[in-house]
Protein backbone atom coordinates (compact mmCIF):
# COMPACT_ATOMS: atom_id res chain seq x y z
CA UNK A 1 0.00 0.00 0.00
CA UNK A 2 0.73 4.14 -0.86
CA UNK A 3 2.04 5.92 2.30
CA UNK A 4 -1.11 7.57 3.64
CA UNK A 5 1.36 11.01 4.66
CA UNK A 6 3.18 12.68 1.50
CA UNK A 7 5.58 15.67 1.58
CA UNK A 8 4.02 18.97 1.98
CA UNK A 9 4.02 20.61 -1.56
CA UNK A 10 4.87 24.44 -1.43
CA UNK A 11 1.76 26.37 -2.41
CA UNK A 12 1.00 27.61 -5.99
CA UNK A 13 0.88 31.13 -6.77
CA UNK A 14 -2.21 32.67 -7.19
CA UNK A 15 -3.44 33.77 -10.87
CA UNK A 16 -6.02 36.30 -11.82
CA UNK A 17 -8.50 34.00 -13.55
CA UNK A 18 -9.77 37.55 -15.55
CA UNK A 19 -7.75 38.43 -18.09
CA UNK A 20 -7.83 42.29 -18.20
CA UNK A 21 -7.40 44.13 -22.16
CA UNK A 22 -3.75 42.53 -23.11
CA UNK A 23 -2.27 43.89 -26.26
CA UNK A 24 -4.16 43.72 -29.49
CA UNK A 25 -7.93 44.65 -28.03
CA UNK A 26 -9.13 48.17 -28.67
CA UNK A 27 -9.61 50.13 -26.16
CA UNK A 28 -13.48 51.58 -26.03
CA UNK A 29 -12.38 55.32 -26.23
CA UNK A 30 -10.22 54.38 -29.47
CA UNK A 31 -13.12 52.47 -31.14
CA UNK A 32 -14.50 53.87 -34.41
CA UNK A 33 -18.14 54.83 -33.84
CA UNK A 34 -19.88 54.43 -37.09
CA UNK A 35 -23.23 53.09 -36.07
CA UNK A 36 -23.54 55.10 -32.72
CA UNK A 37 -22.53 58.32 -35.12
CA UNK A 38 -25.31 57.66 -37.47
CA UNK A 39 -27.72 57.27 -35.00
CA UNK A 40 -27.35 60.34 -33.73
CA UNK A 41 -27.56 61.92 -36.87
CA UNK A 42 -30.91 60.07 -37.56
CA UNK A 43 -32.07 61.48 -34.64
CA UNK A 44 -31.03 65.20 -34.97
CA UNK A 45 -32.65 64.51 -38.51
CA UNK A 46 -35.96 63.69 -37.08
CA UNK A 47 -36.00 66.50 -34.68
CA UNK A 48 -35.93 69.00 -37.55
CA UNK A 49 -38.27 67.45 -39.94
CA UNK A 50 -40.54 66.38 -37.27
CA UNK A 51 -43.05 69.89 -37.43
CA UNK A 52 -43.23 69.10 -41.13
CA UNK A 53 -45.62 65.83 -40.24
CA UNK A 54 -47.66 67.29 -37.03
CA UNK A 55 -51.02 66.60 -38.34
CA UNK A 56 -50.10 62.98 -38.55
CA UNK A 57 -50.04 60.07 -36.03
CA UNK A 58 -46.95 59.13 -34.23
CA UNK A 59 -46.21 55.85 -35.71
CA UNK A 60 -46.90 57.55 -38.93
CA UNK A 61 -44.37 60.37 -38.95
CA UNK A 62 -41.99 57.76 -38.10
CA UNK A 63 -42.58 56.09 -41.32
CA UNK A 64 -42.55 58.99 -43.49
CA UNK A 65 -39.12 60.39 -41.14
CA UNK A 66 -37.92 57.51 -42.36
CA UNK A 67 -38.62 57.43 -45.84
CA UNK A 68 -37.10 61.01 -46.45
CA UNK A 69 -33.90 59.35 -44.16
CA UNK A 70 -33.19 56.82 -46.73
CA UNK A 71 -32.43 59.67 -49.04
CA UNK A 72 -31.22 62.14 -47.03
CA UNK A 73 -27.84 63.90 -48.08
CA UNK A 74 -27.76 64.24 -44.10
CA UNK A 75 -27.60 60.24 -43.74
CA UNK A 76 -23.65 58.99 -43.68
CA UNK A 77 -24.89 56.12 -46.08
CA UNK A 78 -25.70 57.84 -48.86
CA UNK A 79 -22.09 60.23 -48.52
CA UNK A 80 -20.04 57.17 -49.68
């Protein structure tokens, strides 16, 4: 039979089981910001335009806000 008593082992180190941004991520504040961008140009868009459709529901200006976004020289899709 084993021995039942063993050496004592030194104790391991302890490691961070998180691994925290190592080289090659991008940081947040360095990220391009396409989408978020557009979005708030869509939005500023709408704000303007919005007295044009008053005497229309809600869920209808949105639609026609819309429409005139799609070919807006405002909207960052149709610049490229």
């Amino acid at each position: 039979m084993a021995p039942t008593t063993s050496k004592a082992s030194p104790p391991k180190p302890k490691t961070n089981p998180i691994r925290k941004g190592g080289p090659g991520r991008i940081a947040k504040a360095n990220k391009p910001n396409k989408a978020r961008d557009a979005m708030v140009a869509m939005q500023a868009f709408f704000k303007e335009n919005r007295s044009k459709y008053k005497d229309l529901a809600f869920k209808d200006q949105q639609k026609e806000l819309g429409a005139e976004w799609k070919t807006s020289a405002k909207n960052p899709k149709n610049k490229a």
